[in-house]
N, C-alpha and C. Protein backbone atom coordinates (compact mmCIF):
# COMPACT_ATOMS: atom_id res chain seq x y z
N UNK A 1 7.68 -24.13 103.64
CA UNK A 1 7.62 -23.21 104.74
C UNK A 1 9.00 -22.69 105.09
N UNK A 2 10.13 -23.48 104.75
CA UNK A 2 11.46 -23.18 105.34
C UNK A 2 11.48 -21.98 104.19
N UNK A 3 11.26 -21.29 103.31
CA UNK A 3 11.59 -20.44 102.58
C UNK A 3 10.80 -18.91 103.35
N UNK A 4 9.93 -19.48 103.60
CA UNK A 4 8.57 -18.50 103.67
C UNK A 4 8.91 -18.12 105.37
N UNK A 5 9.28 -18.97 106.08
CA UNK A 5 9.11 -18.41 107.52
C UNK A 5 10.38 -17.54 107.78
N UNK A 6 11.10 -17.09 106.50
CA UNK A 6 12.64 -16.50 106.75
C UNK A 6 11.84 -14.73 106.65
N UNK A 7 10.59 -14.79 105.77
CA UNK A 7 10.03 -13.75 105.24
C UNK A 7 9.40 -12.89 106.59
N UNK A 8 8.95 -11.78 106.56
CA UNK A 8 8.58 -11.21 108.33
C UNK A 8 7.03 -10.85 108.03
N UNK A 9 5.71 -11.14 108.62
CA UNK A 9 4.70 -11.00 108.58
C UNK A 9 4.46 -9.74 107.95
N UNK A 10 5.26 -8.76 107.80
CA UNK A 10 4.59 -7.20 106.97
C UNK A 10 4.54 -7.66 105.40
N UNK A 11 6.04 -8.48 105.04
CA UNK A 11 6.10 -9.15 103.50
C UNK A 11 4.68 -10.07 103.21
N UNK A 12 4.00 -10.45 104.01
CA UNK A 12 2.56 -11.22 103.70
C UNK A 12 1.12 -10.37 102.85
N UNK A 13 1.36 -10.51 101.93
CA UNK A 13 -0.58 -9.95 101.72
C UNK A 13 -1.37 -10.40 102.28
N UNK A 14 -2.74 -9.84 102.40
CA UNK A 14 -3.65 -10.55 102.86
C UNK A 14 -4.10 -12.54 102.53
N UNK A 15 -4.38 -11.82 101.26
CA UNK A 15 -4.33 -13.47 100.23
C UNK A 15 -3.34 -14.43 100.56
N UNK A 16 -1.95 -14.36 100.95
CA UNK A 16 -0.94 -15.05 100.99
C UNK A 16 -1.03 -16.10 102.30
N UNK A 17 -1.35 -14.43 103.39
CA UNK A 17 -1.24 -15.03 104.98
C UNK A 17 -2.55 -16.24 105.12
N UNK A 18 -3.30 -16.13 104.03
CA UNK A 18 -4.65 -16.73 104.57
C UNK A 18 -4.39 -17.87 103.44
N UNK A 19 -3.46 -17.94 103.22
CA UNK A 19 -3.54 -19.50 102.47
C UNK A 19 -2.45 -20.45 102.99
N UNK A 20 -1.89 -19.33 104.13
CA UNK A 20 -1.04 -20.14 105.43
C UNK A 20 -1.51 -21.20 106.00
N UNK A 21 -1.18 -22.27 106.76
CA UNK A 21 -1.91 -23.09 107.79
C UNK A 21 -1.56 -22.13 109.08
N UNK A 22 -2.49 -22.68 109.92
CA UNK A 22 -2.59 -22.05 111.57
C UNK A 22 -0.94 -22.64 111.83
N UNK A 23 -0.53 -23.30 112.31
CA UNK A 23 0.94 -23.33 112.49
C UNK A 23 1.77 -22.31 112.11
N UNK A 24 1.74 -22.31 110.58
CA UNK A 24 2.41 -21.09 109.96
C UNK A 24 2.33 -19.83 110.60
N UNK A 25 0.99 -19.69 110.28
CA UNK A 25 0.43 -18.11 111.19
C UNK A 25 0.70 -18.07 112.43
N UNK A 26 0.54 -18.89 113.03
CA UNK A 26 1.26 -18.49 114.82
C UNK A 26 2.97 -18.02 114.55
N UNK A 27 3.11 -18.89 113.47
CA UNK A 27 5.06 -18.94 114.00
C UNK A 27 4.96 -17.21 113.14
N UNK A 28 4.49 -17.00 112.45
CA UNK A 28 4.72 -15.52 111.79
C UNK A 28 4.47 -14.30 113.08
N UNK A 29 3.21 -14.71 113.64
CA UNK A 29 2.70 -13.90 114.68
C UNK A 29 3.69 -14.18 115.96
N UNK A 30 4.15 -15.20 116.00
CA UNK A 30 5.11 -15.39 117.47
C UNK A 30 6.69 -14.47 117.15
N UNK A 31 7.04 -14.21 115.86
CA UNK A 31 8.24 -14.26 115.02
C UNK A 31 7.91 -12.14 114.97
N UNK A 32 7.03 -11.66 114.99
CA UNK A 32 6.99 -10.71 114.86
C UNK A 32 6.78 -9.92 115.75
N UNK A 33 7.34 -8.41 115.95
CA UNK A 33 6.81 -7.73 117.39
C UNK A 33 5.42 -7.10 117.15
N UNK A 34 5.06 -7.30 118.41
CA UNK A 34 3.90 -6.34 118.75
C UNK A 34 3.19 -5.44 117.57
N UNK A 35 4.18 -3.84 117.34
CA UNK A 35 3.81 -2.77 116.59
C UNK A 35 3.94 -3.12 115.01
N UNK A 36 4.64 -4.64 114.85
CA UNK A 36 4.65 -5.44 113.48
C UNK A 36 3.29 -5.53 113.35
N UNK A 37 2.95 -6.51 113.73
CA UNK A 37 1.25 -7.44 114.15
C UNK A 37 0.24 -6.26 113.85
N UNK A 38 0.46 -5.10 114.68
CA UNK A 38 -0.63 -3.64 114.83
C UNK A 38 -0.76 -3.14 112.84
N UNK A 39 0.77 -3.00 112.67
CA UNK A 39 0.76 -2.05 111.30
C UNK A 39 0.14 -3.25 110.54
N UNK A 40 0.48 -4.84 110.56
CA UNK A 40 -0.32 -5.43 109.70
C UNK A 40 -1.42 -5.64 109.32
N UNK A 41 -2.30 -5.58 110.53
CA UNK A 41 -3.73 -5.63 110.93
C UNK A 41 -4.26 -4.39 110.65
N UNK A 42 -3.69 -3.29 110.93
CA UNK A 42 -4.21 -1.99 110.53
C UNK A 42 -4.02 -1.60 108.86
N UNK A 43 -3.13 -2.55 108.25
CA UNK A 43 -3.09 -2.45 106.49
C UNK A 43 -4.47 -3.06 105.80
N UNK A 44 -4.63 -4.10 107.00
CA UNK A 44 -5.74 -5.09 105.80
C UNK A 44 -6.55 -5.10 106.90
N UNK A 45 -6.86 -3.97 107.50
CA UNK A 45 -8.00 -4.11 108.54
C UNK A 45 -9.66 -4.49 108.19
N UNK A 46 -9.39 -3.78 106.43
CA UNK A 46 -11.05 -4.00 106.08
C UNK A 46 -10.96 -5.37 104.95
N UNK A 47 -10.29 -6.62 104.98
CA UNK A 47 -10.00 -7.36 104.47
C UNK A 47 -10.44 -8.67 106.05
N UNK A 48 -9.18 -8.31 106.78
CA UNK A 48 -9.99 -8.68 108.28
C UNK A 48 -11.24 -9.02 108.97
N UNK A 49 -11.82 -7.70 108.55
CA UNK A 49 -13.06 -7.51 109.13
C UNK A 49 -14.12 -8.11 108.26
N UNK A 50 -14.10 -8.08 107.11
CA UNK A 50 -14.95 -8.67 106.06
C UNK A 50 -14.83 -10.57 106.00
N UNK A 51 -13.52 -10.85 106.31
CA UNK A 51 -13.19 -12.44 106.46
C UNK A 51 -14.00 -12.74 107.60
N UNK A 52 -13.80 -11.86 108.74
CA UNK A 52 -14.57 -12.12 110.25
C UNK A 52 -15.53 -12.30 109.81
N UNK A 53 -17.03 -11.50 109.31
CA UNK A 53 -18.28 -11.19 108.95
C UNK A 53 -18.80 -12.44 108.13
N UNK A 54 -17.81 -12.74 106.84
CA UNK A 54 -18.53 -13.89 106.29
C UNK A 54 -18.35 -15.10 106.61
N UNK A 55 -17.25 -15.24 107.93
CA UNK A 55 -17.10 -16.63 108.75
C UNK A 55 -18.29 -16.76 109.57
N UNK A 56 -18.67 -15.48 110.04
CA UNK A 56 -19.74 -15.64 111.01
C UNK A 56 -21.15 -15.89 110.06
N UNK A 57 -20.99 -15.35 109.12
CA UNK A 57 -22.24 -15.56 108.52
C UNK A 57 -22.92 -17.28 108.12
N UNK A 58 -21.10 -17.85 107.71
CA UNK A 58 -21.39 -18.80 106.97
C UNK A 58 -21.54 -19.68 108.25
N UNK A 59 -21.38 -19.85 109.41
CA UNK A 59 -21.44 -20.40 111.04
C UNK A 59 -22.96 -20.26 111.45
N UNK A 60 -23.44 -19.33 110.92
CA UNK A 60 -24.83 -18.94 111.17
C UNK A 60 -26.11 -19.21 110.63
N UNK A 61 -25.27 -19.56 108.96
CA UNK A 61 -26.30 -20.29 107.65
C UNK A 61 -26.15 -22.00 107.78
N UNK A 62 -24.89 -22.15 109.34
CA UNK A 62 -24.77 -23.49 108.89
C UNK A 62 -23.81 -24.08 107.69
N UNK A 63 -23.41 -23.35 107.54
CA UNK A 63 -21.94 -23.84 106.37
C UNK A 63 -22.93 -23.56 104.76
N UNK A 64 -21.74 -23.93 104.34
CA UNK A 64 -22.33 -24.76 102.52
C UNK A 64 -23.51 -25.55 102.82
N UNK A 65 -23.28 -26.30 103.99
CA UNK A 65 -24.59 -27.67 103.51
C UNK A 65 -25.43 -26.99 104.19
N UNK A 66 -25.78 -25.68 105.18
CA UNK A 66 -27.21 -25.20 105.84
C UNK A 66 -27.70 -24.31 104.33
N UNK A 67 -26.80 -23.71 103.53
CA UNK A 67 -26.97 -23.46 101.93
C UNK A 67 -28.02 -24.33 101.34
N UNK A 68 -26.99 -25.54 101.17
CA UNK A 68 -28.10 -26.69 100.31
C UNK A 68 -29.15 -26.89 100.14
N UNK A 69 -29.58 -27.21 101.89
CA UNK A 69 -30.27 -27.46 102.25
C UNK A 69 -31.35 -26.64 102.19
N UNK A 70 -30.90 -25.33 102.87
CA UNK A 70 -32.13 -24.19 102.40
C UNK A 70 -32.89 -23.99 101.00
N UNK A 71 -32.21 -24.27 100.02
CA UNK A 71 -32.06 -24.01 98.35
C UNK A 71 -33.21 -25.29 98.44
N UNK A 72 -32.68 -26.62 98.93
CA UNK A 72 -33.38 -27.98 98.53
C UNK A 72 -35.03 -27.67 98.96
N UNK A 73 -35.20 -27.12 100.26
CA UNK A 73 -36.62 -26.69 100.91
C UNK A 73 -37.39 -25.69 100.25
N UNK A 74 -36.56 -24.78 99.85
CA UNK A 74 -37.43 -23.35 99.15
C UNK A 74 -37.98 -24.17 97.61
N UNK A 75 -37.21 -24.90 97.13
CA UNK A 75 -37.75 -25.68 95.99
C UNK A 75 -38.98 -26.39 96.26
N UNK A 76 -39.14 -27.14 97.27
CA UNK A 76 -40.06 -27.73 97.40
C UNK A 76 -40.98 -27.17 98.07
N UNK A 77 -40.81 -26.19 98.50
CA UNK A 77 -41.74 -25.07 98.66
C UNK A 77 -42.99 -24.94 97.59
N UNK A 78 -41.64 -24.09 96.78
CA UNK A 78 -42.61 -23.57 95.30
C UNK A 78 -43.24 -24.76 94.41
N UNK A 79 -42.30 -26.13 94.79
CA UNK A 79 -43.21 -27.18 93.71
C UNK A 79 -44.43 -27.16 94.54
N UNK A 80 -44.99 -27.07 95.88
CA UNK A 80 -45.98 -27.03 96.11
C UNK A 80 -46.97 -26.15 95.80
N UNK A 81 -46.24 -24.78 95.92
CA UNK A 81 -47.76 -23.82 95.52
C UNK A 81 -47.53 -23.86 94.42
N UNK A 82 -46.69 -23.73 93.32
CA UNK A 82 -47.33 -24.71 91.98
C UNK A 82 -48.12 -25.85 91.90
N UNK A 83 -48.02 -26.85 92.46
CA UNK A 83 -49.13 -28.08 92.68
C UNK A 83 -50.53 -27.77 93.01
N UNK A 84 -50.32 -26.62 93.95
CA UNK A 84 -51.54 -26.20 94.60
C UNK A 84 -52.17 -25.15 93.69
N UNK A 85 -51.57 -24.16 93.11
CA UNK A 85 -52.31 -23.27 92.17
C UNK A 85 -52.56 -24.54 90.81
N UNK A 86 -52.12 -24.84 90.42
CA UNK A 86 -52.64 -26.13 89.40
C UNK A 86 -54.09 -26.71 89.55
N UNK A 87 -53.89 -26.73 91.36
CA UNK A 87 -55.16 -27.71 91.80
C UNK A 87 -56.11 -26.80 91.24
N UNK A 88 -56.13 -25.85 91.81
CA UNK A 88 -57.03 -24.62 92.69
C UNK A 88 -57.51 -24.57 90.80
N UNK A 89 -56.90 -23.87 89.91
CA UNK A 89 -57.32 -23.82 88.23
C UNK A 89 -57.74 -24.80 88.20
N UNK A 90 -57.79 -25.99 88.14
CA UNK A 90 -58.48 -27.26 88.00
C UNK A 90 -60.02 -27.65 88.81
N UNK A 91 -59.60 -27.47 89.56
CA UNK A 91 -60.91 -27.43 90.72
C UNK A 91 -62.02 -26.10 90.29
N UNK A 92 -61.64 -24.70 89.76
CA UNK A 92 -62.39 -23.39 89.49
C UNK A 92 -63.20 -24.44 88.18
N UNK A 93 -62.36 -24.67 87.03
CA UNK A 93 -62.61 -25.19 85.95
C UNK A 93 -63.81 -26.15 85.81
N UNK A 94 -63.37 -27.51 86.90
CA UNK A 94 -64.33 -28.07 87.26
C UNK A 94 -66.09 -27.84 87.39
N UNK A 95 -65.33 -27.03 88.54
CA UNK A 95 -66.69 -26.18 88.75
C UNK A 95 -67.65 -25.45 87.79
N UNK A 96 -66.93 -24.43 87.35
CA UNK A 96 -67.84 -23.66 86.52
C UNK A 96 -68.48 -24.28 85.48
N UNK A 97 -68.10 -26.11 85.00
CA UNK A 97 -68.28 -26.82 83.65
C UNK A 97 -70.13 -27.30 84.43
């Protein structure tokens, strides 16, 4: 960090600033003025806005593991109406013998 915090928040890419820790990023954001902060945010505004969107998304799915989990249920979903259309051919079969 002693190399990196000499650098001024405009020298940051998007990719770079976000592989900062929160410490880092405050001292960049405390370290820079105002109309710094504006032109940065207004460079990678649609980089920003897209990080915002899929934080909220992934907060909303429940992380990775509300993922899993969903994936683990829809499976056992379909092993059922597979089980059940199996039955159902079996049971017609039955019948008509």
């Amino acid at each position: 960090m002693e190399e990196d915090s000499k650098r001024p928040l405009s020298d940051y890419t998007f990719e770079e600033y976000q592989k900062l820790n929160d410490e880092e990023r405050e001292h960049l954001k405390n370290e820079a003025t105002e109309e710094e902060v504006d032109r940065w945010h207004d460079k990678y505004e649609n980089e920003l806005l897209d990080d915002y969107i899929n934080k909220t998304e992934e907060i909303r799915s429940g992380g990775k593991q509300g993922i899993i989990i969903r994936n683990v249920r829809n499976a056992i979903i379909l092993f059922f109406i597979a089980l059940l259309i199996w039955c159902i051919t079996d049971l017609i079969a039955f019948l008509s013998t």
